[in-house]
PDB file of N, CA and C in Angstrom:
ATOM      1  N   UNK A   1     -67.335 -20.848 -43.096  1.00  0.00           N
ATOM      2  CA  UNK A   1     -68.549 -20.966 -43.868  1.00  0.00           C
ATOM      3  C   UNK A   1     -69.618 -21.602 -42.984  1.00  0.00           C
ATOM      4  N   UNK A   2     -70.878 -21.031 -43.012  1.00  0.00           N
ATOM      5  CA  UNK A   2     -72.020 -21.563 -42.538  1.00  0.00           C
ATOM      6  C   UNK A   2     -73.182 -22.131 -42.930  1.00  0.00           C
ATOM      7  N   UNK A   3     -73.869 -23.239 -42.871  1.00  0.00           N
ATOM      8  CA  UNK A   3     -75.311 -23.603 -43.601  1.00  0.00           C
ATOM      9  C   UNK A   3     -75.996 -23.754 -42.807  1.00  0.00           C
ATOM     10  N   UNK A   4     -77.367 -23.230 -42.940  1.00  0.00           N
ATOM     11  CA  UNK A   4     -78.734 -23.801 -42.342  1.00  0.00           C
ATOM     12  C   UNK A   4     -78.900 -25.012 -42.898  1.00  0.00           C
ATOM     13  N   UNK A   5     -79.405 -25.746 -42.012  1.00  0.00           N
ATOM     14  CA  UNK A   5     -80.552 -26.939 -42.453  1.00  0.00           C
ATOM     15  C   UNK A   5     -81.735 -26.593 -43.335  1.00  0.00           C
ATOM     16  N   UNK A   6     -82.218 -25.331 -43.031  1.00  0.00           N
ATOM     17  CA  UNK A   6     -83.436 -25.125 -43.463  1.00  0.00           C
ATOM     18  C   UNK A   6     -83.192 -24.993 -44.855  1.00  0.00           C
ATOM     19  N   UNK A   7     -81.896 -24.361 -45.544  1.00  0.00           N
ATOM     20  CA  UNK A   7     -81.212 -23.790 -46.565  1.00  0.00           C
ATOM     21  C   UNK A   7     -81.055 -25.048 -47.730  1.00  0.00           C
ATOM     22  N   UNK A   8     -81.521 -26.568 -46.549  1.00  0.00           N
ATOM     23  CA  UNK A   8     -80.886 -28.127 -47.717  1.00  0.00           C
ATOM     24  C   UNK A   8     -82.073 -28.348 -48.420  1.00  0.00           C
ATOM     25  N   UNK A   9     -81.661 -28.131 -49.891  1.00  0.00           N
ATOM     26  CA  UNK A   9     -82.716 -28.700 -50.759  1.00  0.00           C
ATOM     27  C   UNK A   9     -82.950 -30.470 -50.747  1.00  0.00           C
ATOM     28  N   UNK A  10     -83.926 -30.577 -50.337  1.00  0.00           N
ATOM     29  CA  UNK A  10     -84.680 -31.992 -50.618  1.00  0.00           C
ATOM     30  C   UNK A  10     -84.526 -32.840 -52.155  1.00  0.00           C
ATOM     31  N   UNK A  11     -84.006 -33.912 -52.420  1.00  0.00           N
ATOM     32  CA  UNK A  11     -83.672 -34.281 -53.532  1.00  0.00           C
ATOM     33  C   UNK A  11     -83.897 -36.090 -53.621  1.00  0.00           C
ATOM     34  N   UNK A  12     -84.645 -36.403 -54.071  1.00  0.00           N
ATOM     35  CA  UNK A  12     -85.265 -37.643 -53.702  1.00  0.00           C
ATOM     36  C   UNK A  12     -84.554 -38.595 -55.029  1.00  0.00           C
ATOM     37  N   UNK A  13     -83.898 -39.370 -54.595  1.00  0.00           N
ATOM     38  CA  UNK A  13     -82.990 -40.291 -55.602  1.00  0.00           C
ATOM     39  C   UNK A  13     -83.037 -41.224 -55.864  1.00  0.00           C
ATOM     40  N   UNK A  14     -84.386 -41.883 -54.909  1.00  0.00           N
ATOM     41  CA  UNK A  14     -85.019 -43.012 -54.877  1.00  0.00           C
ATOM     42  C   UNK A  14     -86.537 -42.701 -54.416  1.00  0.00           C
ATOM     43  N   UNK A  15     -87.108 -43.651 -54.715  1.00  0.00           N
ATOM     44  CA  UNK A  15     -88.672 -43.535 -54.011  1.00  0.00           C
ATOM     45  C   UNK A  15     -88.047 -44.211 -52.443  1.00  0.00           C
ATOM     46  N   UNK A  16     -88.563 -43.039 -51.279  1.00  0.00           N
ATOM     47  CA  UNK A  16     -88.070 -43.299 -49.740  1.00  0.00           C
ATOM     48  C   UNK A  16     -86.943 -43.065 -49.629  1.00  0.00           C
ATOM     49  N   UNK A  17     -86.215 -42.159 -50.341  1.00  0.00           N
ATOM     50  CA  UNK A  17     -84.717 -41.751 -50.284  1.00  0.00           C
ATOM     51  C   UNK A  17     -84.213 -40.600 -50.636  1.00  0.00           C
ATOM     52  N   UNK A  18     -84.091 -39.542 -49.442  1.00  0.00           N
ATOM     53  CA  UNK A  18     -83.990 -38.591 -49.688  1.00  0.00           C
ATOM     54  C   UNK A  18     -82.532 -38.122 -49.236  1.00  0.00           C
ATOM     55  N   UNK A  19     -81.908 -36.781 -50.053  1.00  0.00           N
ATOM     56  CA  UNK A  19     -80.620 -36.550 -49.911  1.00  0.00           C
ATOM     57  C   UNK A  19     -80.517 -35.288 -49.737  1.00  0.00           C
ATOM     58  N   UNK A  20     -80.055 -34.603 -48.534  1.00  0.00           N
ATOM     59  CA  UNK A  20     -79.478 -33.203 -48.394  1.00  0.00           C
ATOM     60  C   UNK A  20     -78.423 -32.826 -48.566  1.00  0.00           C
ATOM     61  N   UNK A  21     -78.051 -32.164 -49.535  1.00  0.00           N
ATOM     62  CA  UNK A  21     -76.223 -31.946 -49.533  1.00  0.00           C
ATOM     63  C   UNK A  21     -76.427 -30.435 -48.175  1.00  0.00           C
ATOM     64  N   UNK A  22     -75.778 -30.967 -47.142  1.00  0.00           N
ATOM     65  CA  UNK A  22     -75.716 -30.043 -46.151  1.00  0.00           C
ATOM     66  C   UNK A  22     -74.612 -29.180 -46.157  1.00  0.00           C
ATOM     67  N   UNK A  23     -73.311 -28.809 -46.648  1.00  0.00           N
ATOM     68  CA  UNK A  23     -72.036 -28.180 -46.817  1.00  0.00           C
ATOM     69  C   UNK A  23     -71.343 -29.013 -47.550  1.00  0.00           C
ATOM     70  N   UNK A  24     -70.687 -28.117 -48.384  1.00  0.00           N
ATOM     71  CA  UNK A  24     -69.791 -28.488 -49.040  1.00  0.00           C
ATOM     72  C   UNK A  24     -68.624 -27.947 -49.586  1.00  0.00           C
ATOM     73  N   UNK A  25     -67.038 -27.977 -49.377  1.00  0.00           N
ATOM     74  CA  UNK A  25     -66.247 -26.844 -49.601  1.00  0.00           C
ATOM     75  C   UNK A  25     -65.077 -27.702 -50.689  1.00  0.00           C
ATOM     76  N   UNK A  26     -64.262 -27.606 -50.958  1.00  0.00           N
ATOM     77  CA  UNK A  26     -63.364 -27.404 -52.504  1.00  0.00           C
ATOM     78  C   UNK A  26     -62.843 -28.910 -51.973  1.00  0.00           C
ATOM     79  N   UNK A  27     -62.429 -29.766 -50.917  1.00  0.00           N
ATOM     80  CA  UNK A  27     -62.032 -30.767 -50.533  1.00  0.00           C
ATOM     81  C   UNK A  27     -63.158 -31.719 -48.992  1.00  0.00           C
ATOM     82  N   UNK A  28     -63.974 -31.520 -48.976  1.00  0.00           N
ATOM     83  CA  UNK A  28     -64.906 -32.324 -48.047  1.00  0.00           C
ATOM     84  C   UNK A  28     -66.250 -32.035 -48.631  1.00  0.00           C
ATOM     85  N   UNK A  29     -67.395 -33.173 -48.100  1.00  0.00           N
ATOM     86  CA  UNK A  29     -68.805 -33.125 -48.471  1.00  0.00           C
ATOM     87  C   UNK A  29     -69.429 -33.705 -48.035  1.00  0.00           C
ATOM     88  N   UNK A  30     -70.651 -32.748 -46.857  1.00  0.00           N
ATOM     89  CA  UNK A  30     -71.480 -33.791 -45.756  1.00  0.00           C
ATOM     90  C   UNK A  30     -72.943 -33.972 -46.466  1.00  0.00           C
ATOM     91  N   UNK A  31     -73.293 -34.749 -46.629  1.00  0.00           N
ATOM     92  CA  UNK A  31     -74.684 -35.327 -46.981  1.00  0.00           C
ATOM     93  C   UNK A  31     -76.079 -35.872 -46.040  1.00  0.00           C
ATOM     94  N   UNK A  32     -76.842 -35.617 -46.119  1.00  0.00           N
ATOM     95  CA  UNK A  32     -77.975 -36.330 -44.916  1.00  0.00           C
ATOM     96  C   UNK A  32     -78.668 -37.202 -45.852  1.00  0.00           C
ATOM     97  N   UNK A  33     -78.937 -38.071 -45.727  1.00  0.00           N
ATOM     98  CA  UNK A  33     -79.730 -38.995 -46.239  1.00  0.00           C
ATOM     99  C   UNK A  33     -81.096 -39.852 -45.073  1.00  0.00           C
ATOM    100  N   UNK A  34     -81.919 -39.543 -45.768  1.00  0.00           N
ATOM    101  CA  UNK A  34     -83.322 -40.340 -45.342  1.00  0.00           C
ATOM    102  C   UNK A  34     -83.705 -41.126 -45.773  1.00  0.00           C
ATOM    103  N   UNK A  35     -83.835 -42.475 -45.026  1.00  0.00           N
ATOM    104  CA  UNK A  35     -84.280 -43.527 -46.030  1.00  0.00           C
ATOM    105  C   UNK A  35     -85.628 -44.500 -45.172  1.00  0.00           C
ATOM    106  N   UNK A  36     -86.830 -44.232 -46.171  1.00  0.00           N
ATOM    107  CA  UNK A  36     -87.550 -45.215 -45.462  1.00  0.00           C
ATOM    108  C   UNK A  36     -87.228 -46.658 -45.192  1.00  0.00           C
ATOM    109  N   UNK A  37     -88.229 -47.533 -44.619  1.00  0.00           N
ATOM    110  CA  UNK A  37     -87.799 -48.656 -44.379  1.00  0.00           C
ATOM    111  C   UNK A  37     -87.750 -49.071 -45.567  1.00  0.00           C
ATOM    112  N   UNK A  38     -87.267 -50.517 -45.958  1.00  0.00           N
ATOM    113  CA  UNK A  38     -86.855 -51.222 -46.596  1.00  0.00           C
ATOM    114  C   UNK A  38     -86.471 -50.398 -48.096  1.00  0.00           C
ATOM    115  N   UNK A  39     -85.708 -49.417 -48.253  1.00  0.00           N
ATOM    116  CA  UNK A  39     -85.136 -48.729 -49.445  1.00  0.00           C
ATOM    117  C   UNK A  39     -83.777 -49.429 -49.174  1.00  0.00           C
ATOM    118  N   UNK A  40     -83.743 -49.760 -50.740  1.00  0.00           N
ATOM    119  CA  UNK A  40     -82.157 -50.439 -51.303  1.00  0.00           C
ATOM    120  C   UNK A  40     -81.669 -49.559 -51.572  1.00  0.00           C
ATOM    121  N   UNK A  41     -80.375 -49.322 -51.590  1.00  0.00           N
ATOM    122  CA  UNK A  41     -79.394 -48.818 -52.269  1.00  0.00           C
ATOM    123  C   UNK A  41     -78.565 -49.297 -52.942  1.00  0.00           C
ATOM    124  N   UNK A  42     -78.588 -49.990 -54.827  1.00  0.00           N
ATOM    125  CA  UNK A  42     -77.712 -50.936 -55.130  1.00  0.00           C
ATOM    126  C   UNK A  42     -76.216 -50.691 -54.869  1.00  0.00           C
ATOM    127  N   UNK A  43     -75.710 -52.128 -55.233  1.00  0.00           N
ATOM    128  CA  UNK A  43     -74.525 -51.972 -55.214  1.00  0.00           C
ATOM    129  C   UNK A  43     -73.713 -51.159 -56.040  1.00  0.00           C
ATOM    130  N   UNK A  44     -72.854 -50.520 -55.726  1.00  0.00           N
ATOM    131  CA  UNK A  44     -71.803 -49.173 -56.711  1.00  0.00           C
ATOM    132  C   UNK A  44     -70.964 -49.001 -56.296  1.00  0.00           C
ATOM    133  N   UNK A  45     -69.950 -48.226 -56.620  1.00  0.00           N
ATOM    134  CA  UNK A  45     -69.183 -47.584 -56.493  1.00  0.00           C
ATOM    135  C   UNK A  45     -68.311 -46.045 -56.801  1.00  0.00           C
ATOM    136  N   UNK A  46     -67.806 -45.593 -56.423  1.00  0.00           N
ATOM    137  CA  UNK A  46     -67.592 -44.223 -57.014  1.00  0.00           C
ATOM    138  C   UNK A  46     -65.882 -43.799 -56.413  1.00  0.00           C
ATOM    139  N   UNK A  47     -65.465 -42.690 -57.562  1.00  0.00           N
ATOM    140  CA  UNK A  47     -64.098 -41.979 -56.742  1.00  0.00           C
ATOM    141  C   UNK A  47     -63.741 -41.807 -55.633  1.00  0.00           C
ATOM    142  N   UNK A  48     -64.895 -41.778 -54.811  1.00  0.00           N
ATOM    143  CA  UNK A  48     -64.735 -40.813 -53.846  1.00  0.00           C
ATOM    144  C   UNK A  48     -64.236 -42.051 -52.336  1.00  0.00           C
ATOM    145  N   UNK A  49     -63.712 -40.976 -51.571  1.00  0.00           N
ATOM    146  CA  UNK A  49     -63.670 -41.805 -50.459  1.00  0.00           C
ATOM    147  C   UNK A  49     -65.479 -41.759 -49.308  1.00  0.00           C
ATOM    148  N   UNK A  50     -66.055 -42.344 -48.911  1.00  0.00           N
ATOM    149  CA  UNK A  50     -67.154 -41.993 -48.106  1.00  0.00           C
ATOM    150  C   UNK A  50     -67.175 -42.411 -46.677  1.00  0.00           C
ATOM    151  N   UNK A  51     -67.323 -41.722 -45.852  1.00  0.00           N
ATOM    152  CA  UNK A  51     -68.157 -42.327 -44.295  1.00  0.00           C
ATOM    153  C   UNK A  51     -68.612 -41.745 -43.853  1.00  0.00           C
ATOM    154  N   UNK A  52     -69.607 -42.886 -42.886  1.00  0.00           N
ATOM    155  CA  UNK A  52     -71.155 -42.537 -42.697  1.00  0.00           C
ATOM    156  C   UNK A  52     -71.375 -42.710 -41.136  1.00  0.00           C
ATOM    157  N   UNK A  53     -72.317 -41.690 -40.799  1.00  0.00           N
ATOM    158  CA  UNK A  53     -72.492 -42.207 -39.222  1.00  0.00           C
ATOM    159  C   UNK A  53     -74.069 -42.295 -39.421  1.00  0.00           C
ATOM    160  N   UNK A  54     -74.845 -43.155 -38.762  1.00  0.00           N
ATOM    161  CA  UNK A  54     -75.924 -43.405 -37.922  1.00  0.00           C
ATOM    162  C   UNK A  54     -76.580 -42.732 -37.379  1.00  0.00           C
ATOM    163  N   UNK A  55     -77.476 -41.904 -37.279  1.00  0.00           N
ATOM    164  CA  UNK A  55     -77.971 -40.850 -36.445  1.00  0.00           C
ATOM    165  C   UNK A  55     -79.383 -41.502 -35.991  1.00  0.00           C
ATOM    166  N   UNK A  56     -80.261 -42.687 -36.714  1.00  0.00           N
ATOM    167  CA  UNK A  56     -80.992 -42.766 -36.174  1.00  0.00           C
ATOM    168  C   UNK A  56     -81.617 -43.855 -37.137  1.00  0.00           C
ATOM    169  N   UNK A  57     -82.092 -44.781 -36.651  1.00  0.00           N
ATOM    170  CA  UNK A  57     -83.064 -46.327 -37.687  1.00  0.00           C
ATOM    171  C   UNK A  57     -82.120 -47.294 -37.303  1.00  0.00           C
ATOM    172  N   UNK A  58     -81.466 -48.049 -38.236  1.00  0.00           N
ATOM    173  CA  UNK A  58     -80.950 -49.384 -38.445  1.00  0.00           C
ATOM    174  C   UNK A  58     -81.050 -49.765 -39.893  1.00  0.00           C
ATOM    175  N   UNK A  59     -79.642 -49.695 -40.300  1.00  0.00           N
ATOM    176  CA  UNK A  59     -79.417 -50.348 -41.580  1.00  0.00           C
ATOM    177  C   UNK A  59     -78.687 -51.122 -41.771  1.00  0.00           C
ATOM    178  N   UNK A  60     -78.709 -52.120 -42.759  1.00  0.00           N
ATOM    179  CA  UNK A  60     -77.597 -53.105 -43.447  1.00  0.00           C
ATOM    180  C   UNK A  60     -76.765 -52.409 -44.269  1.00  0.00           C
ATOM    181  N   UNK A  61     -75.205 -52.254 -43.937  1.00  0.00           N
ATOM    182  CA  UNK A  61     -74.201 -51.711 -45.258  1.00  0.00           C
ATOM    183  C   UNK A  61     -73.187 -53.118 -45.254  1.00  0.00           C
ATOM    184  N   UNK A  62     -73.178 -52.519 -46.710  1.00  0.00           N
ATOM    185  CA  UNK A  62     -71.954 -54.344 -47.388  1.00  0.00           C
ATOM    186  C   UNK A  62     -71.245 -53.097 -48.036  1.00  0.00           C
ATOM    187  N   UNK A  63     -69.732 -53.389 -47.543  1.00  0.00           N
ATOM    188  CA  UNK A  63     -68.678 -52.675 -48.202  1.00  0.00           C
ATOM    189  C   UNK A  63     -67.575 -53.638 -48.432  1.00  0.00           C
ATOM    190  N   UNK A  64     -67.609 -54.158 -49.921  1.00  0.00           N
ATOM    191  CA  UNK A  64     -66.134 -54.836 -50.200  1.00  0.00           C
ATOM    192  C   UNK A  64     -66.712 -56.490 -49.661  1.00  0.00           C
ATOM    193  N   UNK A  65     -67.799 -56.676 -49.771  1.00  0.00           N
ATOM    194  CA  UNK A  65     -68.932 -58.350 -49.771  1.00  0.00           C
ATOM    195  C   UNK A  65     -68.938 -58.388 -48.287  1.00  0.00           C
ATOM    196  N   UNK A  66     -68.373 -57.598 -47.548  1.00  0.00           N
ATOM    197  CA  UNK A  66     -68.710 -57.960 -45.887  1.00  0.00           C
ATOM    198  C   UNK A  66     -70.016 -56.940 -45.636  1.00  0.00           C
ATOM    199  N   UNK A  67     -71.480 -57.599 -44.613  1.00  0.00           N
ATOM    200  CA  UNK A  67     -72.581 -56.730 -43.931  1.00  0.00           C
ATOM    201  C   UNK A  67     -72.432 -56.624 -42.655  1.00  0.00           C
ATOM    202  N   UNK A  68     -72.514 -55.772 -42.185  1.00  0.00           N
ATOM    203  CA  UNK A  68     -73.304 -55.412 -40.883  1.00  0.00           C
ATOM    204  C   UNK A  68     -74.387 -54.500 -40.726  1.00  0.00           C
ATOM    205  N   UNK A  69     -75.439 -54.700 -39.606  1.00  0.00           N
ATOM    206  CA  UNK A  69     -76.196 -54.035 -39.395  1.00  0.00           C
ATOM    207  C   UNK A  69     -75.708 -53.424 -38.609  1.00  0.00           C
ATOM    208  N   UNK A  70     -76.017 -51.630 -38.702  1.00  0.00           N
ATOM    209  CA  UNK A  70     -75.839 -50.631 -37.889  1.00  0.00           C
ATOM    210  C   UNK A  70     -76.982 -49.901 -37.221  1.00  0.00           C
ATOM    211  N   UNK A  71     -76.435 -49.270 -36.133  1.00  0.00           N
ATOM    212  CA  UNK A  71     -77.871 -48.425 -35.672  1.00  0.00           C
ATOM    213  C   UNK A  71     -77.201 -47.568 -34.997  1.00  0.00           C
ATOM    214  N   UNK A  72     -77.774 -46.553 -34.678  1.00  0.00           N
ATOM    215  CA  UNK A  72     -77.495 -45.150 -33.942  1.00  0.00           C
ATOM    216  C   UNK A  72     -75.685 -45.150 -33.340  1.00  0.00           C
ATOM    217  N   UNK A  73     -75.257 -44.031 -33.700  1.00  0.00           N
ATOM    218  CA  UNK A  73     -73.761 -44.269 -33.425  1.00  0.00           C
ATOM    219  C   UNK A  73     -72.814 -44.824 -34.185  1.00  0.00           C
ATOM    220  N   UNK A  74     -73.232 -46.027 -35.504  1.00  0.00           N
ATOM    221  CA  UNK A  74     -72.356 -46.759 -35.616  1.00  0.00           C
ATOM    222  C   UNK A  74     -72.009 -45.536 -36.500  1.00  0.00           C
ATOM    223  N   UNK A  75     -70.683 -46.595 -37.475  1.00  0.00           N
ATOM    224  CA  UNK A  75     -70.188 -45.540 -38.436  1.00  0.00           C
ATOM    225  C   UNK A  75     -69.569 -46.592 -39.459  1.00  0.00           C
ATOM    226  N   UNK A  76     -69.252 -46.335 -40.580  1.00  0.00           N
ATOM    227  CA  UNK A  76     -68.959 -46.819 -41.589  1.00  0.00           C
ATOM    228  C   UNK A  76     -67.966 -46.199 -42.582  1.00  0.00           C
ATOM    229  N   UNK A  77     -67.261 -46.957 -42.703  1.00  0.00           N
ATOM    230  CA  UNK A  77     -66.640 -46.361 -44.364  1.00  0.00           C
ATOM    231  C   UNK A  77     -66.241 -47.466 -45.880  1.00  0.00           C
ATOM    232  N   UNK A  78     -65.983 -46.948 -46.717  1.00  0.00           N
ATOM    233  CA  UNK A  78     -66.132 -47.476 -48.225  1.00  0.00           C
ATOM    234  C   UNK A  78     -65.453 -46.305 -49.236  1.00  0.00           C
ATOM    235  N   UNK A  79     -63.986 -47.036 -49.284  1.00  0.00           N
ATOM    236  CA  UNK A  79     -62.665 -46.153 -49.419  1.00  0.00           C
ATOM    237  C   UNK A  79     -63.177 -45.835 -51.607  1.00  0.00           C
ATOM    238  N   UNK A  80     -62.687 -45.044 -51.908  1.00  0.00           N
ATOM    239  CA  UNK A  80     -62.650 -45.234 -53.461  1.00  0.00           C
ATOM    240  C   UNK A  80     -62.483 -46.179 -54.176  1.00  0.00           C
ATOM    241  N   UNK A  81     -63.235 -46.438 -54.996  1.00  0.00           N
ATOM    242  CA  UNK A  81     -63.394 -47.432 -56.416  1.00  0.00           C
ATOM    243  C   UNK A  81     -64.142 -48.843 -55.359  1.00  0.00           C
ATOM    244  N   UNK A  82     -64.510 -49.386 -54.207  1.00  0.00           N
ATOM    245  CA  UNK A  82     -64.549 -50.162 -53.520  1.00  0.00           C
ATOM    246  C   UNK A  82     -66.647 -50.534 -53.793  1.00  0.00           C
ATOM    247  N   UNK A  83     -67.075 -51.489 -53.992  1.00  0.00           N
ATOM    248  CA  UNK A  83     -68.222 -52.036 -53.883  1.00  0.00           C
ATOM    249  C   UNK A  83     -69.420 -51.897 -52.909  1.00  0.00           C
ATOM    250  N   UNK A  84     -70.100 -50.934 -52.575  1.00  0.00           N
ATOM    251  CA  UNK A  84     -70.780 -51.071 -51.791  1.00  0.00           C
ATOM    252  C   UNK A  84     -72.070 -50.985 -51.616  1.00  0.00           C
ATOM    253  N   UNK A  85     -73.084 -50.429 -50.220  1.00  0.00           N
ATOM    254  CA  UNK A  85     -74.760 -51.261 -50.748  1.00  0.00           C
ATOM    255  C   UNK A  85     -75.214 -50.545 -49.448  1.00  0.00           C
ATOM    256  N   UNK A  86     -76.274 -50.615 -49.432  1.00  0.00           N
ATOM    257  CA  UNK A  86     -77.530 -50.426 -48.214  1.00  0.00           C
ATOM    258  C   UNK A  86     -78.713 -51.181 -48.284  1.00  0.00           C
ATOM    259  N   UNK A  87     -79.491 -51.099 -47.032  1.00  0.00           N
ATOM    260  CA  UNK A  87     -80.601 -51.557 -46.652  1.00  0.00           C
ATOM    261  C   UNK A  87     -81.123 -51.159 -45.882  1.00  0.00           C
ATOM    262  N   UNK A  88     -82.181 -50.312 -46.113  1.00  0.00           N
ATOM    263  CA  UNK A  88     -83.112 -49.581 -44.597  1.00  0.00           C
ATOM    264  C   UNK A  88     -83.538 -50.523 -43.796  1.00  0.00           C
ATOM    265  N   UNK A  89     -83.047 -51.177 -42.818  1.00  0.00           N
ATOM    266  CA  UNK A  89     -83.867 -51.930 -41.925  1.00  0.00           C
ATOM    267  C   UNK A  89     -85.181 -51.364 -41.537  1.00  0.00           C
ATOM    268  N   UNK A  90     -85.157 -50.220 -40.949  1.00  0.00           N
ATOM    269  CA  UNK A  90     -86.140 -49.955 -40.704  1.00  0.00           C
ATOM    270  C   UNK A  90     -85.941 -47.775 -41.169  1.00  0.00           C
ATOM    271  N   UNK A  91     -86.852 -46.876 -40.748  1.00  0.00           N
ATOM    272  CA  UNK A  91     -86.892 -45.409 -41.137  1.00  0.00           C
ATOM    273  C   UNK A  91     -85.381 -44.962 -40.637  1.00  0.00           C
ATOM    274  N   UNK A  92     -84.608 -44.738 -41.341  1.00  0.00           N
ATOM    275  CA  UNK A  92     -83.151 -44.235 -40.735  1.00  0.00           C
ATOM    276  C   UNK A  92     -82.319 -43.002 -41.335  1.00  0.00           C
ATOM    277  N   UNK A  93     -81.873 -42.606 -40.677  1.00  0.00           N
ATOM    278  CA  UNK A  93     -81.228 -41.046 -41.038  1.00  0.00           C
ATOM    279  C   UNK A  93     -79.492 -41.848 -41.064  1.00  0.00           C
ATOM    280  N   UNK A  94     -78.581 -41.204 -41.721  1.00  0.00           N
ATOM    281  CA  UNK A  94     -77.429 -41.417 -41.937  1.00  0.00           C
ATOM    282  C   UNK A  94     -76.936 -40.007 -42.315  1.00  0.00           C
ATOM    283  N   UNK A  95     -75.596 -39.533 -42.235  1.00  0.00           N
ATOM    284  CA  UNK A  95     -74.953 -38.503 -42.227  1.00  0.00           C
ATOM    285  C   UNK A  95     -73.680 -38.904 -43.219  1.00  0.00           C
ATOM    286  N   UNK A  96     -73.268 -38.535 -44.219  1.00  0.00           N
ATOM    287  CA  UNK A  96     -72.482 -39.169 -44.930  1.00  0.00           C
ATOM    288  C   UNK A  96     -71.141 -38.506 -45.027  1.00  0.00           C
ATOM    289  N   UNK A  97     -69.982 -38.181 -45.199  1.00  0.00           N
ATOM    290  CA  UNK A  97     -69.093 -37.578 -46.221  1.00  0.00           C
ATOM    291  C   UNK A  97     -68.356 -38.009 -46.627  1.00  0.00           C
ATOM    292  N   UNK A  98     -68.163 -37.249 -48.214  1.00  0.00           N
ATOM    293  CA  UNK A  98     -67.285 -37.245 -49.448  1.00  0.00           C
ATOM    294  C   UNK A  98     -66.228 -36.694 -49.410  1.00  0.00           C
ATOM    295  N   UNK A  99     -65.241 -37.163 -49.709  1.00  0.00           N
ATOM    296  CA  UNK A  99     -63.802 -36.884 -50.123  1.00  0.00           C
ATOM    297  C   UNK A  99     -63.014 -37.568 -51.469  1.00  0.00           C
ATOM    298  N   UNK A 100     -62.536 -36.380 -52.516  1.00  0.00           N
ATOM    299  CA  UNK A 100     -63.485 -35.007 -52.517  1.00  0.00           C
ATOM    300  C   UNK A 100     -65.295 -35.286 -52.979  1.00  0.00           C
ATOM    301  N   UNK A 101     -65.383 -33.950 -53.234  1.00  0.00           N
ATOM    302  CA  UNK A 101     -66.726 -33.601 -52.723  1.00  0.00           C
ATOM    303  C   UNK A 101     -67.784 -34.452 -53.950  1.00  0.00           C
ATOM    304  N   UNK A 102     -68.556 -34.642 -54.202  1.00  0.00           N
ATOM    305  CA  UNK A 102     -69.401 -35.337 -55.693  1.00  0.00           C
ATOM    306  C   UNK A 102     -70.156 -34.133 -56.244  1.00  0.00           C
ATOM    307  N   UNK A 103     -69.856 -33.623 -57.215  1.00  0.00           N
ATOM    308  CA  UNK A 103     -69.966 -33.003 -58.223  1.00  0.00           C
ATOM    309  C   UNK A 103     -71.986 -33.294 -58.571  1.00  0.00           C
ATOM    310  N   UNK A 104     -72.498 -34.503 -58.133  1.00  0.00           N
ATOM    311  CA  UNK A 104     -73.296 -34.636 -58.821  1.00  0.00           C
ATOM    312  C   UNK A 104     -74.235 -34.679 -57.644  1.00  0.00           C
ATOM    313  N   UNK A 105     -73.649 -34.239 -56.436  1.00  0.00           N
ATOM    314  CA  UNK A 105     -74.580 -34.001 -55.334  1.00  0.00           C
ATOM    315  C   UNK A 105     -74.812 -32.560 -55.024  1.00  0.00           C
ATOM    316  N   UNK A 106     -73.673 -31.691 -55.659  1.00  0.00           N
ATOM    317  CA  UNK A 106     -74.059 -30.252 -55.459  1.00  0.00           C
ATOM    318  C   UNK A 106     -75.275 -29.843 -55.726  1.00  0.00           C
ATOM    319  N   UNK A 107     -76.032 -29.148 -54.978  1.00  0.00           N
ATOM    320  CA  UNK A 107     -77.175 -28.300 -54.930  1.00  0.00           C
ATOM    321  C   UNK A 107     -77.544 -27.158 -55.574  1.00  0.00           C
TER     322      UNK A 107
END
């Protein structure tokens, strides 16, 4: 299976927070997310298993009451049912995926 980029609908879930569901198949789910600077992402949680890589900015993630700031490269994860959060440090792109996929990110 193949996707364009051009093909990702824009879906704004926050004011400065935007979400591309980029592919998605019956057991995996990659996401792009844009987040201006200083956009929160409260704390939540969900089924799913998630991790995230860095592609570009600097953010704060708290998974399970521990933070670090990340930037380009890093990577992250935040296993099912588990507590977690963001903070745009500054304009940052993140690459996400779901396992399985979120139902409520399909396009």
């Amino acid at each position: 299976m193949f996707f364009e980029y051009s093909d990702a609908k824009a879906v704004e879930m926050l004011p400065g927070l935007i979400r591309r569901t980029l592919i998605s198949g019956d057991k995996l789910m990659i996401c792009r997310f844009d987040l201006d600077r200083g956009v929160e992402i409260p704390v939540h949680s969900h089924p799913h298993d998630q991790a995230g890589y860095i592609v570009s900015g600097n953010i704060r993630v708290t998974v399970n009451g521990k933070s670090l700031d990340l930037g380009p490269g890093d990577s992250y994860s935040a296993p099912s049912g588990v507590l977690h959060s963001a903070l745009a440090l500054e304009a940052t792109v993140v690459v996400d995926t779901f396992c399985p996929p979120r139902d409520d990110y399909r396009d």
